[in-house]
Protein backbone atom coordinates (compact mmCIF):
# COMPACT_ATOMS: atom_id res chain seq x y z
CA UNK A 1 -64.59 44.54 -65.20
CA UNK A 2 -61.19 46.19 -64.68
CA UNK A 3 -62.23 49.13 -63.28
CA UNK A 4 -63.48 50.16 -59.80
CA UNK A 5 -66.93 49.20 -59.11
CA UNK A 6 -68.14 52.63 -58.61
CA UNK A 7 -66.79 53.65 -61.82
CA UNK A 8 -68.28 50.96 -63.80
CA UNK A 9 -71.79 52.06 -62.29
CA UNK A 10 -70.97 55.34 -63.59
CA UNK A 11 -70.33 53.78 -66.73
CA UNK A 12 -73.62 51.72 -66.50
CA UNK A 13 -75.77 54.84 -65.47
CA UNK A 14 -74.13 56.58 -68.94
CA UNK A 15 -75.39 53.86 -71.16
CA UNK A 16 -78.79 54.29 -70.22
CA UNK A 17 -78.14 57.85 -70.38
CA UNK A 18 -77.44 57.91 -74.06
CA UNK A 19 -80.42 55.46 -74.60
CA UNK A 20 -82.57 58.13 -73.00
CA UNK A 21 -81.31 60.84 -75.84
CA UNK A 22 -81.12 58.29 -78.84
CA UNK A 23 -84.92 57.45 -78.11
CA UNK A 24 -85.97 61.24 -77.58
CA UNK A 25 -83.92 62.49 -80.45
CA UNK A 26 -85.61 59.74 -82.98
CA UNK A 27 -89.15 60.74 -81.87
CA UNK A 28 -87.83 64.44 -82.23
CA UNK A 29 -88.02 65.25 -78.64
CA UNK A 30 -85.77 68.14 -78.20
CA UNK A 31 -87.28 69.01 -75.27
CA UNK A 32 -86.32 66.24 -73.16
CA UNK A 33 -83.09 65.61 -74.87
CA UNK A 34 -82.36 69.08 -73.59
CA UNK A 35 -83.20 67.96 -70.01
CA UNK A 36 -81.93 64.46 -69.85
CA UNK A 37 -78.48 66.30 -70.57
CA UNK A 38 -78.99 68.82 -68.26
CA UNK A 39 -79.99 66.14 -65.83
CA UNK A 40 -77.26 63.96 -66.35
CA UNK A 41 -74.66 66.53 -66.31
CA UNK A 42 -75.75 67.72 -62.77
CA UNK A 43 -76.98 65.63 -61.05
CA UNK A 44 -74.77 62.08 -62.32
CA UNK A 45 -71.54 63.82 -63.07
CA UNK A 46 -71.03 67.15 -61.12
CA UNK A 47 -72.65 66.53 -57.34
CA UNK A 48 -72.70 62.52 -57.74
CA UNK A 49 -69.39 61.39 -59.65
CA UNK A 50 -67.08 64.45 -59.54
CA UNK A 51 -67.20 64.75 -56.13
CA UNK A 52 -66.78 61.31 -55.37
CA UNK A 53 -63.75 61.01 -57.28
CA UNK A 54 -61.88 64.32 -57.13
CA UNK A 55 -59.72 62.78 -54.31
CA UNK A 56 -58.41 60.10 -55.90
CA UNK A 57 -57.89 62.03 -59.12
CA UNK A 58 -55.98 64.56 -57.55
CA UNK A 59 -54.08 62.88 -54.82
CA UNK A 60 -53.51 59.31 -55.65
CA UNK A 61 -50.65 58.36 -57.41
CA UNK A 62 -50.38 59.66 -61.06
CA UNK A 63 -50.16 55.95 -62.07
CA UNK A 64 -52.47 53.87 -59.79
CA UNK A 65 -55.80 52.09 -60.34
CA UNK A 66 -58.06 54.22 -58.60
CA UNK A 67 -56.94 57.21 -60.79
CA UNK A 68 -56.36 55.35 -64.03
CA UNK A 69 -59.78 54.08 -63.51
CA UNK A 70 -61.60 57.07 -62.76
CA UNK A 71 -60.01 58.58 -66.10
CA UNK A 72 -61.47 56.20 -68.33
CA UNK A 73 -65.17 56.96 -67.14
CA UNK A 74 -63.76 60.91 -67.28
CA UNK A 75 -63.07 60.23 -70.89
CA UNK A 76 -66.06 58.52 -71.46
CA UNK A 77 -68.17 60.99 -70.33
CA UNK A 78 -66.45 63.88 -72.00
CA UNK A 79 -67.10 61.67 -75.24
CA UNK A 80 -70.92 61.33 -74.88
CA UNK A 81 -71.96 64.69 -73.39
CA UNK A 82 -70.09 66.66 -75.60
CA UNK A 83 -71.33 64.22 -78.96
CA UNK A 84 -75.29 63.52 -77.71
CA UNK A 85 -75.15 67.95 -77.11
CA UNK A 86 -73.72 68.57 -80.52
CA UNK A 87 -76.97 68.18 -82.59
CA UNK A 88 -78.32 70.81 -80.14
CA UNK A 89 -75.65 73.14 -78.87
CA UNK A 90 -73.21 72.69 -81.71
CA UNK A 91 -71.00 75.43 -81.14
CA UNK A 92 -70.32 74.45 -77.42
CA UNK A 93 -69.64 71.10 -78.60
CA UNK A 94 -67.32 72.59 -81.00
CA UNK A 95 -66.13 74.58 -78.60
CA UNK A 96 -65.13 71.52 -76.11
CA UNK A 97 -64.38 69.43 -79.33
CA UNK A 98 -61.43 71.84 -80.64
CA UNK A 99 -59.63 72.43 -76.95
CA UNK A 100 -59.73 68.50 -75.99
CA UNK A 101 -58.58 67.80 -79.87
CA UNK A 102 -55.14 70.06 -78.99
CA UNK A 103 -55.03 68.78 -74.80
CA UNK A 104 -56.04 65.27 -75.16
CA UNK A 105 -57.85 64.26 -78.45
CA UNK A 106 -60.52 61.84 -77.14
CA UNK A 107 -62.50 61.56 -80.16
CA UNK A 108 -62.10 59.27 -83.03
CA UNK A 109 -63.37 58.15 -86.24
CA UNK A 110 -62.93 55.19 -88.40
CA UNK A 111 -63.33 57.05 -91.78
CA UNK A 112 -60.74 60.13 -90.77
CA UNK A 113 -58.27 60.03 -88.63
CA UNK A 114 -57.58 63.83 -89.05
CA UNK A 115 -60.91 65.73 -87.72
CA UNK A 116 -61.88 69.05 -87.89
CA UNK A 117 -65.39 68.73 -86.23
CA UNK A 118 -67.36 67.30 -83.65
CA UNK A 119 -69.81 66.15 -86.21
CA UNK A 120 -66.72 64.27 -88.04
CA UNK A 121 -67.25 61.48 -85.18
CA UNK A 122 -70.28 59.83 -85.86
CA UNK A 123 -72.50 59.22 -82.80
CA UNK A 124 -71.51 58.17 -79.80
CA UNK A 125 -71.66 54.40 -79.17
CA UNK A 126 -72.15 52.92 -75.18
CA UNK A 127 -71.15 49.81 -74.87
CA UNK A 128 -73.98 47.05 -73.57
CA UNK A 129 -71.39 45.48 -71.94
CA UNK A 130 -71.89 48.33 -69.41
CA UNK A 131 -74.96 47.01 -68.42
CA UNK A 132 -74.67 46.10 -64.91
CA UNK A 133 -78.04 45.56 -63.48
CA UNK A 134 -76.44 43.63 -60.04
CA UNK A 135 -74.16 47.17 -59.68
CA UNK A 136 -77.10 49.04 -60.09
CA UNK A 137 -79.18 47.84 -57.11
CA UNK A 138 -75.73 47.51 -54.46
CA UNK A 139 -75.07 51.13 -55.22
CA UNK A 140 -78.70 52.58 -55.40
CA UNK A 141 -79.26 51.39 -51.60
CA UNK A 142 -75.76 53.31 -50.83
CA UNK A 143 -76.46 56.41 -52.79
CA UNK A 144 -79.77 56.04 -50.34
CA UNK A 145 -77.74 55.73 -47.45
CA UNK A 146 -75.40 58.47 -48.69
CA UNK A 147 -78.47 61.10 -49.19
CA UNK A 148 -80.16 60.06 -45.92
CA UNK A 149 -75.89 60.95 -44.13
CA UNK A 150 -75.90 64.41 -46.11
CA UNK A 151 -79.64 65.30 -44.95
CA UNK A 152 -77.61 65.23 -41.47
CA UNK A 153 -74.52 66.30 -42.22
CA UNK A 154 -76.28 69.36 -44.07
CA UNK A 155 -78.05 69.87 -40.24
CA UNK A 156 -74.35 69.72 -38.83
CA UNK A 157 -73.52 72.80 -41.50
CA UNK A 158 -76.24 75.48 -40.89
CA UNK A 159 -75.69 75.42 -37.22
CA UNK A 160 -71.89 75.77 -37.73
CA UNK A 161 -71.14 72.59 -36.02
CA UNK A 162 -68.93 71.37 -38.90
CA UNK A 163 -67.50 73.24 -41.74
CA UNK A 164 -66.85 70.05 -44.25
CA UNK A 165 -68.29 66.77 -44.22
CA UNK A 166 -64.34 66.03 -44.20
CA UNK A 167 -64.27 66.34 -40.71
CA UNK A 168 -67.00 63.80 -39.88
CA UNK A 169 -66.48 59.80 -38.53
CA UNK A 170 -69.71 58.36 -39.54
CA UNK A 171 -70.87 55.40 -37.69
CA UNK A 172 -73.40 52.29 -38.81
CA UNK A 173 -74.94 50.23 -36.13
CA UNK A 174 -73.88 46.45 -37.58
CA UNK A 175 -77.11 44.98 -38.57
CA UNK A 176 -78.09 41.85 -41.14
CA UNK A 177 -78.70 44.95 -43.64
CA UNK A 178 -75.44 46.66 -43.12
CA UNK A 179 -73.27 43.45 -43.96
CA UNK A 180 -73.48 44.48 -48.18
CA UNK A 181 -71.17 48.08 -46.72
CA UNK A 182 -68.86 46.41 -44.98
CA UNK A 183 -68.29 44.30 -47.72
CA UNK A 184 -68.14 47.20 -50.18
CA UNK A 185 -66.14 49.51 -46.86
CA UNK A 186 -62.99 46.00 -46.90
CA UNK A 187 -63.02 44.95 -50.24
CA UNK A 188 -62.48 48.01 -52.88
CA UNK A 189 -60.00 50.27 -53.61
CA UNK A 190 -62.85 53.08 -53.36
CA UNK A 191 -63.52 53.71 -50.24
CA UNK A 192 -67.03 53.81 -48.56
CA UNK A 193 -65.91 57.08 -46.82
CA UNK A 194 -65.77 58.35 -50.22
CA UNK A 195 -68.91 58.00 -51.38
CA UNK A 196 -70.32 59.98 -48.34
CA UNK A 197 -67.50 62.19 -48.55
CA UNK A 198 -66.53 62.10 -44.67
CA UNK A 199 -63.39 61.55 -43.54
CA UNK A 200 -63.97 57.71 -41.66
CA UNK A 201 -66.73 54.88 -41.96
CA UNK A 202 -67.05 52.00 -39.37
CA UNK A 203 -69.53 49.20 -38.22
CA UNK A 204 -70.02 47.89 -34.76
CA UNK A 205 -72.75 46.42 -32.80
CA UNK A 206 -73.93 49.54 -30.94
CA UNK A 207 -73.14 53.38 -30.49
CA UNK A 208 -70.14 54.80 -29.39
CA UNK A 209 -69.71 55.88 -25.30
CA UNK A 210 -67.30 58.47 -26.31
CA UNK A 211 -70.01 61.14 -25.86
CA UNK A 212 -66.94 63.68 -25.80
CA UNK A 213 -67.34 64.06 -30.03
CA UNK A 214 -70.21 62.56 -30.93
CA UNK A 215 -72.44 65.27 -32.85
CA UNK A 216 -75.47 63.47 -33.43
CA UNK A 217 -77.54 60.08 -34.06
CA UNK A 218 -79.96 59.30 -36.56
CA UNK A 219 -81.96 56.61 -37.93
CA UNK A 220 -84.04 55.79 -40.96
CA UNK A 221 -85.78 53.27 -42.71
CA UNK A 222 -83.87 50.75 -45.21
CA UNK A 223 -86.49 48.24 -46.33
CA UNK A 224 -88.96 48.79 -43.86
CA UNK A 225 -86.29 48.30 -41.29
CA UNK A 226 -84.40 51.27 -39.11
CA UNK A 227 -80.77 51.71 -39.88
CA UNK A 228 -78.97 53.52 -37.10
CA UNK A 229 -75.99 55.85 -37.61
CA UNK A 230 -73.76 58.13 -35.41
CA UNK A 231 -71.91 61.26 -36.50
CA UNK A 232 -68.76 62.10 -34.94
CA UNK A 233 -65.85 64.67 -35.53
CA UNK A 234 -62.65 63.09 -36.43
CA UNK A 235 -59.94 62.55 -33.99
CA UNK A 236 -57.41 63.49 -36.91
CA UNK A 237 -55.73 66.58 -38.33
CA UNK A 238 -56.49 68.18 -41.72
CA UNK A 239 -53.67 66.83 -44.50
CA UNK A 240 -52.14 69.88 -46.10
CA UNK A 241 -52.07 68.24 -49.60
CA UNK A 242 -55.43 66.61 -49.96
CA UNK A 243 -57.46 68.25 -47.13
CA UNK A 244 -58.60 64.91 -45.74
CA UNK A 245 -58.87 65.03 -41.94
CA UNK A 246 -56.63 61.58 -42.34
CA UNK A 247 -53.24 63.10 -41.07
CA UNK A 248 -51.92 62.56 -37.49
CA UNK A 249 -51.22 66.29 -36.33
CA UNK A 250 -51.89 69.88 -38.13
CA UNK A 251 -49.75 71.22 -40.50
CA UNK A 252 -48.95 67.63 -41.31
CA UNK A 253 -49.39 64.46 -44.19
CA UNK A 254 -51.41 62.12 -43.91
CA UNK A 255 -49.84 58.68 -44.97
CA UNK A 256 -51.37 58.22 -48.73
CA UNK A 257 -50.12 61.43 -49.18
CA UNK A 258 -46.68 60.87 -47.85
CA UNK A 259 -46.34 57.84 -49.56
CA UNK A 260 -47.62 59.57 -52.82
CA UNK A 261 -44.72 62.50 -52.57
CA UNK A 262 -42.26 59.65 -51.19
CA UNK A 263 -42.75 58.47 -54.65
CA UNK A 264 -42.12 61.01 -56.72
């Protein structure tokens, strides 16, 4: 409950994860305990979480929530991939197991403090507190909303209208169904804009006038019912430290990262 809400999804989507290998290694189901990983490792981690939270871990403060919190799933996940592999690929887990023991040392074991081996740590235990089943369903119909944005921003790419998603102002007309964003957009230190990896998100009650950048509308069905969305490019400058279009003139900072090296 201390972490970001994103992150403890991520944590709730590894729980059922490991579930998915327990059950198919105790019927002896190599087969799909070879996929689920290979699953889980893509699609969850690498092109769902990773790129969600790269910014934050590698421009936010070294000490701040959003970081610290992302680092505990990071840890969590390097846990359970690498233990739920081992059975299977036992010298890559090894192989992960003896440079993390010398960098970080994530792994632990009640019976030995001093490992050697991956298979030293016992199997890897999610937590059922993890279980988040209100979580699940708020950001399913985002990561919906967030596929249905990328289906258009991908458009926006093969024409060579926009080079990165980064440089995109994405637009909701404010319906009864778009009240749950803004909520999410005002109220958590991880920002909407994140999760669809464009540079701004905003609400209002119809489309913009200011034809001058808008790049195109869409709409598509959320519960039987349309949800309308503009794309626009950004009005603001590419940072120079984190490459968000967020900073007020080129060659320039934006403020979270002048704030950031103001603090250093």
């Amino acid at each position: 409950s201390k972490l970001d809400p994103f992150d403890q999804y991520m944590l709730h989507r590894l729980h059922a994860f490991v579930k998915k290998v327990e059950e198919a290694y105790s019927s002896c189901n190599f087969r799909v305990v070879y996929g689920e990983i290979v699953r889980f490792a893509s699609s969850d981690v690498s092109a769902l979480y990773s790129d969600c939270v790269k910014d934050r871990l590698y421009a936010d403060e070294s000490d701040s929530f959003s970081r610290r919190s992302c680092q505990v799933v990071l840890w969590e996940l390097l846990k359970a991939i690498t233990i739920t592999m081992a059975p299977i690929a036992c010298f890559t887990s090894e192989d992960v197991f003896e440079h993390t023991k010398h960098e970080v040392d994530p792994f632990e074991s009640e019976k030995d403090d001093d490992l050697f081996s991956v298979f030293q740590c016992g199997w890897y235990a999610a937590d059922p507190a993890w279980i988040n089943s209100v979580l699940e369903t708020k950001f399913d119909r985002i990561l919906e909303i967030r596929n249905q944005v990328n289906n258009s921003l991908d458009k926006l790419r093969k024409e060579g209208t926009i080079r990165s998603s980064q440089e995109v102002h994405v637009r909701f007309v404010h319906t009864d169904d778009t009240s749950g964003l803004i909520e999410y957009s005002k109220n958590h230190h991880v920002s909407l804009a994140s999760l669809l990896q464009v540079e701004k998100c905003s609400f209002g009650p119809n489309l913009s006038s200011d034809d001058e950048y808008i790049l195109a509308v869409n709409e598509f069905d959320m519960d039987s019912k349309p949800l309308k969305f503009e794309l626009a490019r950004s009005k603001l400058s590419k940072c120079e430290r984190c490459w968000k279009f967020h900073a007020p003139a080129e060659e320039a900072l934006c403020p979270r990262c002048e704030m950031v090296l103001g603090n250093t």
